[in-house]
N, C-alpha and C. Protein backbone atom coordinates (compact mmCIF):
# COMPACT_ATOMS: atom_id res chain seq x y z
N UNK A 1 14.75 74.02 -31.75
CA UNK A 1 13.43 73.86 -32.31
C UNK A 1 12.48 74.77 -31.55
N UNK A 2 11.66 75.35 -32.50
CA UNK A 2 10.61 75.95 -31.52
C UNK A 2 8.80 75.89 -32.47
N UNK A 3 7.83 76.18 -31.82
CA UNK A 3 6.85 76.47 -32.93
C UNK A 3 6.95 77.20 -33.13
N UNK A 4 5.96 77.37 -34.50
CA UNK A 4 5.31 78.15 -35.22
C UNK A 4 5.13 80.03 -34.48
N UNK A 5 4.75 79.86 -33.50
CA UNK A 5 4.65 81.31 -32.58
C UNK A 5 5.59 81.91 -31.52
N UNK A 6 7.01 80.59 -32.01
CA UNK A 6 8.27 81.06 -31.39
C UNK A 6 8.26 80.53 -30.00
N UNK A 7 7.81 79.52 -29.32
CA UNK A 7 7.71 79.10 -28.11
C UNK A 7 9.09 77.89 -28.23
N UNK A 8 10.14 78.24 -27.29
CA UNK A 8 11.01 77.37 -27.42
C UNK A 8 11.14 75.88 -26.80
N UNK A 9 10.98 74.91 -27.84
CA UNK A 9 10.99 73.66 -27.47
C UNK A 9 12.15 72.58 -27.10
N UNK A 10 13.40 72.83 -28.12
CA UNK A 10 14.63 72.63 -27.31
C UNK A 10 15.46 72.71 -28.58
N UNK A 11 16.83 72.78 -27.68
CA UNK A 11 18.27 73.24 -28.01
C UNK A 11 19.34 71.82 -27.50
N UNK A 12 19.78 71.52 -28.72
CA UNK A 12 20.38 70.13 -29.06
C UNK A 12 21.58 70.22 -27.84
N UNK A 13 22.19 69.04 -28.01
CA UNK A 13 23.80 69.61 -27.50
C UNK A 13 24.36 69.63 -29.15
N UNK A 14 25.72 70.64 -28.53
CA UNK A 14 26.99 70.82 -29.29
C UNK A 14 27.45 69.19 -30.28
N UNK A 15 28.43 69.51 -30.91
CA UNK A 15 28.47 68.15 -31.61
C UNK A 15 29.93 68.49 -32.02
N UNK A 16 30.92 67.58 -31.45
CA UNK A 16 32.46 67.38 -31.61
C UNK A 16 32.77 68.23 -33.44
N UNK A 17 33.93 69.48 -33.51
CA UNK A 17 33.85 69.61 -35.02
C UNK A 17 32.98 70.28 -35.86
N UNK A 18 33.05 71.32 -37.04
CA UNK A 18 32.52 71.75 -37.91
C UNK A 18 31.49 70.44 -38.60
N UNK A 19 30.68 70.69 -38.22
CA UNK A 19 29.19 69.71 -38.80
C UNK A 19 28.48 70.41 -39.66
N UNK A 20 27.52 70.20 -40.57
CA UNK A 20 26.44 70.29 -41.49
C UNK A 20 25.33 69.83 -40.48
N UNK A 21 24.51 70.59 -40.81
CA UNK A 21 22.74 70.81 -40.21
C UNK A 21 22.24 69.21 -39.84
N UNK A 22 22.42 68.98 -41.50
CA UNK A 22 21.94 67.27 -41.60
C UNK A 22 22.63 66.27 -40.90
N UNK A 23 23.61 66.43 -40.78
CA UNK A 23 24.38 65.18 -39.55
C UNK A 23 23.98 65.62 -37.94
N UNK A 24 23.82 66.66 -37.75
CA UNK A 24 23.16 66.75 -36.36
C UNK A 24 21.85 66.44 -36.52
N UNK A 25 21.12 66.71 -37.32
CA UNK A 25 19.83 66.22 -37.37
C UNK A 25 19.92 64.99 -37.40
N UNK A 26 20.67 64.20 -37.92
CA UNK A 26 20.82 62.62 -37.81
C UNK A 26 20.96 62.52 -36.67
N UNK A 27 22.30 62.93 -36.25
CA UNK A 27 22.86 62.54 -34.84
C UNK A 27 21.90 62.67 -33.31
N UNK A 28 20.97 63.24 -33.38
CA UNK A 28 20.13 63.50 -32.18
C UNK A 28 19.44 63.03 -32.78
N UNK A 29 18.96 62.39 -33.49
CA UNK A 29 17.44 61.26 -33.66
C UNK A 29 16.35 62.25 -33.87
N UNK A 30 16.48 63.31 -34.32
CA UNK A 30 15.26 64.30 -34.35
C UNK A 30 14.08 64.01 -35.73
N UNK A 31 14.50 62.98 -36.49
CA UNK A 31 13.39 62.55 -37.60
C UNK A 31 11.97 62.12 -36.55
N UNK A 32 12.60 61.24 -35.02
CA UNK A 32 11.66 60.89 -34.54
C UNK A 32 10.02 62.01 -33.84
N UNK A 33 10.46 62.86 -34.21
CA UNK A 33 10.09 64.25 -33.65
C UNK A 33 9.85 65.48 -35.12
N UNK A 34 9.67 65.15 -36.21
CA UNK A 34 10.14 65.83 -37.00
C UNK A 34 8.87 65.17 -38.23
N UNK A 35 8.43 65.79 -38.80
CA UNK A 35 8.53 65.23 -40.21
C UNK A 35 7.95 66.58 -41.61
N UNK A 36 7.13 66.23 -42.64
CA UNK A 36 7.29 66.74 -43.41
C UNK A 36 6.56 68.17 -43.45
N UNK A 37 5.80 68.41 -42.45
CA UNK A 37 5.02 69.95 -41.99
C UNK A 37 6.13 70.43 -41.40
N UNK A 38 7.39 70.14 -41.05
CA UNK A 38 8.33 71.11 -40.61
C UNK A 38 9.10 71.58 -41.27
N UNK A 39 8.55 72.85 -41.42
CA UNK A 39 9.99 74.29 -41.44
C UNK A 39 10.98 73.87 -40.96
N UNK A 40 11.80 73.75 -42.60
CA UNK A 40 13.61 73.89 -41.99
C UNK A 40 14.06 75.04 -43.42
N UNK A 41 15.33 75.44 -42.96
CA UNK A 41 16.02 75.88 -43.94
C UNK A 41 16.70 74.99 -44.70
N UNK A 42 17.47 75.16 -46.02
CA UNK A 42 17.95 74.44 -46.95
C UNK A 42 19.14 73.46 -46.57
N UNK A 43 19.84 73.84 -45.08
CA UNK A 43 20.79 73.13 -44.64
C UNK A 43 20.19 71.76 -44.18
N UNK A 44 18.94 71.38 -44.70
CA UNK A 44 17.98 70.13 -44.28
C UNK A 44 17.51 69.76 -45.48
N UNK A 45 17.95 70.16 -46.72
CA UNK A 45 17.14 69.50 -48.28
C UNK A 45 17.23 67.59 -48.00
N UNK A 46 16.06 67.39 -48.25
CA UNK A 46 16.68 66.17 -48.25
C UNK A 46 16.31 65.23 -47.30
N UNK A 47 15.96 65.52 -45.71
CA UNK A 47 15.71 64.92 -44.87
C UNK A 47 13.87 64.50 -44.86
N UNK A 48 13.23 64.71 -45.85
CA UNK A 48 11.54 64.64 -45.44
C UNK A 48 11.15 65.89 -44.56
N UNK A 49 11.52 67.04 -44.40
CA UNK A 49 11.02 68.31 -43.71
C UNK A 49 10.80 69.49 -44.96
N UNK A 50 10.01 70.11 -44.67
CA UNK A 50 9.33 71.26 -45.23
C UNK A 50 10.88 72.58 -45.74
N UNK A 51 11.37 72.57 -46.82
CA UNK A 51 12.16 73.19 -47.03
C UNK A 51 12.32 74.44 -48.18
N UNK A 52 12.68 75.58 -48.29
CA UNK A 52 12.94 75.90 -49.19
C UNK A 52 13.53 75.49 -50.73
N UNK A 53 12.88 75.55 -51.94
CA UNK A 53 13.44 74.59 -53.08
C UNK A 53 15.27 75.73 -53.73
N UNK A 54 16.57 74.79 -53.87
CA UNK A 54 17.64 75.36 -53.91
C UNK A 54 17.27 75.78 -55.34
N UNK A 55 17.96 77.02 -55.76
CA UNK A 55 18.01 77.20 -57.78
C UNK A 55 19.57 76.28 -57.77
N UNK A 56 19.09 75.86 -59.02
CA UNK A 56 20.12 75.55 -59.86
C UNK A 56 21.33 76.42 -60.50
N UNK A 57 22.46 76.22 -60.62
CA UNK A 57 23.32 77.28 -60.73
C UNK A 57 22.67 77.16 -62.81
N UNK A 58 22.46 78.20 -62.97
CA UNK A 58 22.31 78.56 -64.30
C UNK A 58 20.74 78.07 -65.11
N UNK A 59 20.09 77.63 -64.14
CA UNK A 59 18.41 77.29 -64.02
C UNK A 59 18.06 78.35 -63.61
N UNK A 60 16.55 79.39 -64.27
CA UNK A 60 15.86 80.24 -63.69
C UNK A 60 14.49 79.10 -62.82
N UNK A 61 14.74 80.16 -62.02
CA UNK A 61 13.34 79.62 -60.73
C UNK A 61 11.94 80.21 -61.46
N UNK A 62 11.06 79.06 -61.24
CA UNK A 62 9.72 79.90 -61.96
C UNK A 62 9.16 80.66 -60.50
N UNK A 63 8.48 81.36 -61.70
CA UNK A 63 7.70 82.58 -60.21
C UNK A 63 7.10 81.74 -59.06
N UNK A 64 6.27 80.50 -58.88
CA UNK A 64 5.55 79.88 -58.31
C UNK A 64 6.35 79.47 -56.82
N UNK A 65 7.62 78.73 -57.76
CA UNK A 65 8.77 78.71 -56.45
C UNK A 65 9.36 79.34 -55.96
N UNK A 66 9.34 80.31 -56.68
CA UNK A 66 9.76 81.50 -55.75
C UNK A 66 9.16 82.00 -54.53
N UNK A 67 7.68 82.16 -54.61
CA UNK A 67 6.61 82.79 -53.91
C UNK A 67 6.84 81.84 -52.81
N UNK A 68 7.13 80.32 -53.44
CA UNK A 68 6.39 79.57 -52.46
C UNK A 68 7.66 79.77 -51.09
N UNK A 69 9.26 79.35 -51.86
CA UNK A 69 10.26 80.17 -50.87
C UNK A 69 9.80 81.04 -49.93
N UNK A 70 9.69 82.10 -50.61
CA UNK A 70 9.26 83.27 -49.89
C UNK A 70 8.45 82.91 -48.77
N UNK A 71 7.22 82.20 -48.76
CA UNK A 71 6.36 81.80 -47.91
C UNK A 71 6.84 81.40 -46.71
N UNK A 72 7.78 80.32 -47.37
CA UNK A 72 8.70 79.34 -45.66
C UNK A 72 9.71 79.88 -45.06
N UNK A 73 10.40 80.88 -45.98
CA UNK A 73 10.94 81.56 -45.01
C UNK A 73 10.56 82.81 -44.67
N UNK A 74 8.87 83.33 -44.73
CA UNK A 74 8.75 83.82 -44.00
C UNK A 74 8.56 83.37 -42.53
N UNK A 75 7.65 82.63 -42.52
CA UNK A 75 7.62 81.57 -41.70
C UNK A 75 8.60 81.38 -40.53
N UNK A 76 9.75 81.10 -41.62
CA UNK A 76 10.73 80.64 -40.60
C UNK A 76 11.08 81.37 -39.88
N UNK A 77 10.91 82.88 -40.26
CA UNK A 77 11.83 84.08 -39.61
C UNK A 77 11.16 84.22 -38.49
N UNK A 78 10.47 83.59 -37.62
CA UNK A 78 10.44 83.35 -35.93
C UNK A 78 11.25 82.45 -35.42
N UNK A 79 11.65 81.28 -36.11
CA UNK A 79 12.40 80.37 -35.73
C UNK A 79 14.06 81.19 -35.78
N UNK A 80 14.12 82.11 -36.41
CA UNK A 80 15.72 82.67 -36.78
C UNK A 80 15.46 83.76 -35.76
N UNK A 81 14.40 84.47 -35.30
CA UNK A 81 14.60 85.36 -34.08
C UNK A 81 14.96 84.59 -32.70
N UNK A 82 14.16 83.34 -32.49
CA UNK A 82 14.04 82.76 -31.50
C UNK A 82 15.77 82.24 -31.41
N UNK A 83 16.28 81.67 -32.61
CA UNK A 83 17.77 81.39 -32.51
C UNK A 83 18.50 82.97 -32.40
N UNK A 84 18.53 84.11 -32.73
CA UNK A 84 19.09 85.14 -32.32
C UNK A 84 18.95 85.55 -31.08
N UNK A 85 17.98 85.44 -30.20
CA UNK A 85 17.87 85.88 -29.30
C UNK A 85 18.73 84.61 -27.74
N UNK A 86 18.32 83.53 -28.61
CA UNK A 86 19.48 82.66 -27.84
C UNK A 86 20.73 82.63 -27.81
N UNK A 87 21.74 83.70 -28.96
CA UNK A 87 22.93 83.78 -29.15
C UNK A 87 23.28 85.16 -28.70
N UNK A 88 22.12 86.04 -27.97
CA UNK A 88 22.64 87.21 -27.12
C UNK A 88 23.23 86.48 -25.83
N UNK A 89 22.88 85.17 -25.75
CA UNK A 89 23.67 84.82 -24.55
C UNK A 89 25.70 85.39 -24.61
N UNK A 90 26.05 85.68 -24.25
CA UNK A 90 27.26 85.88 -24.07
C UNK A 90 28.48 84.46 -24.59
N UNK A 91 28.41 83.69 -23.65
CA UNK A 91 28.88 82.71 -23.93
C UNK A 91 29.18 81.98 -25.11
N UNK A 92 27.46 81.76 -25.58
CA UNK A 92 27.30 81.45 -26.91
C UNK A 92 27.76 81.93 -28.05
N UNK A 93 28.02 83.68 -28.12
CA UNK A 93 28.42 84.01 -29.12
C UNK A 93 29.24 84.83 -29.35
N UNK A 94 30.52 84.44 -28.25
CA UNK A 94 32.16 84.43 -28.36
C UNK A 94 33.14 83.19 -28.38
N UNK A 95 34.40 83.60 -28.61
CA UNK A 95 34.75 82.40 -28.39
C UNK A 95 34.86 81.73 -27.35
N UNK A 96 34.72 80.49 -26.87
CA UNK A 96 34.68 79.63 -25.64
C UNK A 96 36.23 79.61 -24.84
N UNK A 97 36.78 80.22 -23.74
CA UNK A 97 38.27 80.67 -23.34
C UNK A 97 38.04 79.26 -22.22
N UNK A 98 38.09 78.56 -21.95
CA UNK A 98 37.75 77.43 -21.32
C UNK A 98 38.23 76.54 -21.88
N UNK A 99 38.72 75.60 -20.41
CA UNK A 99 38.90 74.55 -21.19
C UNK A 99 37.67 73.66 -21.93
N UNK A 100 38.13 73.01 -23.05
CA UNK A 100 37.49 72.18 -24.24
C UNK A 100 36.55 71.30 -23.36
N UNK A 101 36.64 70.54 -21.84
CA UNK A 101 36.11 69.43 -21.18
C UNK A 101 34.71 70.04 -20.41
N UNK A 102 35.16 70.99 -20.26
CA UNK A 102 33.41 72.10 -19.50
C UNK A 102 32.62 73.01 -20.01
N UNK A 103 32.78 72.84 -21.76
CA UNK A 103 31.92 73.05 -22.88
C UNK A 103 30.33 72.52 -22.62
N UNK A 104 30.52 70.81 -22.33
CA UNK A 104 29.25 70.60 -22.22
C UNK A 104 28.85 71.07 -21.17
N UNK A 105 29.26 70.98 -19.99
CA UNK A 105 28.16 71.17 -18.96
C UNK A 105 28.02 73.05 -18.91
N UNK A 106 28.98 74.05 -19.39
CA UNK A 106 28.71 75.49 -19.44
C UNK A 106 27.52 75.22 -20.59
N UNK A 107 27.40 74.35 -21.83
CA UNK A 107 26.56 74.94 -22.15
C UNK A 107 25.03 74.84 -22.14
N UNK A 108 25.02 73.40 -21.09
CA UNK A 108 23.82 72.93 -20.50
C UNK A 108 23.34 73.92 -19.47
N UNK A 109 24.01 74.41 -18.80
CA UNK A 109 23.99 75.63 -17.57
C UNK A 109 22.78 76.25 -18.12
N UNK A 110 23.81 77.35 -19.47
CA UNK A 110 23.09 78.19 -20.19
C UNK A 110 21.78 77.77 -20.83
N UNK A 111 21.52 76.27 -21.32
CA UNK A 111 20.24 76.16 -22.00
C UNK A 111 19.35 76.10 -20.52
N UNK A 112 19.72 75.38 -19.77
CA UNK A 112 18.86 75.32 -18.68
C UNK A 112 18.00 76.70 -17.99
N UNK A 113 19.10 77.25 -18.09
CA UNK A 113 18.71 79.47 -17.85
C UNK A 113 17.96 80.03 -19.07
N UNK A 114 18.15 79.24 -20.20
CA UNK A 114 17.43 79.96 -21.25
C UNK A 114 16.01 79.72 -21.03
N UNK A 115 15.85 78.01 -20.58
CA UNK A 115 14.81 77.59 -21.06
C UNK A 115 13.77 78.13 -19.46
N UNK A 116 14.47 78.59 -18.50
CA UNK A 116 13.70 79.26 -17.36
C UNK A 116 13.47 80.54 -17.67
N UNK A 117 14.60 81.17 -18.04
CA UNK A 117 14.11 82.55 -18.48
C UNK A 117 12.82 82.80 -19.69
N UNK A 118 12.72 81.83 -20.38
CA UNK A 118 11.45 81.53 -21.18
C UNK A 118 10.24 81.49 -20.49
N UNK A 119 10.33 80.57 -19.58
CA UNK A 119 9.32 80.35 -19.00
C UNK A 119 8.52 81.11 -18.16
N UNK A 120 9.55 81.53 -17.11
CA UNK A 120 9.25 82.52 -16.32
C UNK A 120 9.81 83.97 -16.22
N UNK A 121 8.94 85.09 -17.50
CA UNK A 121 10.18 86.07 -17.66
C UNK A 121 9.94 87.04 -16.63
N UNK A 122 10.86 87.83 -16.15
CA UNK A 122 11.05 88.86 -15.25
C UNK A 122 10.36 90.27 -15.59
């Protein structure tokens, strides 16, 4: 999660298994923290957050929704830099050669370094 001007607010843990957006969003309790002024992408239809509207397979989109798309994810596209720039981490975005049991705490390490290197950049 971050705002609106890309200031990073936090980075979940991992979650056992190929998951969908919406079950981690369940699973960390983030409705409590969350509601309908938030920017999400479509992997969140559904939850009460601010989303792009899906087309229908063989439904045309009227212009209106379209624009309005357009709008949130422009929007969003700080929130998708702020996640790219967290997956130049190394770690993050190879495969994990480790054992499966020091996943969590390597990748607490790394949020912990992210979230200093945020803070205090060099």
């Amino acid at each position: 999660m971050c705002t609106i001007d890309g200031k990073l607010l936090a980075i979940t843990d991992s979650l056992p298994g190929a998951r969908h957006d919406a079950y981690a969003f369940r699973m960390h309790g983030l409705e409590r923290y969350l509601d309908d002024t938030t920017l999400a992408d479509k992997g969140y239809v559904g939850l009460g957050l601010l989303t792009p509207v899906k087309r229908r397979s063989g439904v045309k989109m009227p212009k209106a929704v379209k624009d309005n798309n357009r709008v949130i994810n422009g929007l969003r596209s700080v929130v998708e830099r702020v996640i790219g720039n967290i997956k130049t981490w190394r770690v993050l975005h190879t495969g994990f050669r480790r054992p499966l049991d020091v996943y969590g705490r390597v990748f607490a390490v790394v949020r912990g370094l992210i979230f200093f290197a945020a803070s205090d950049p060099l």
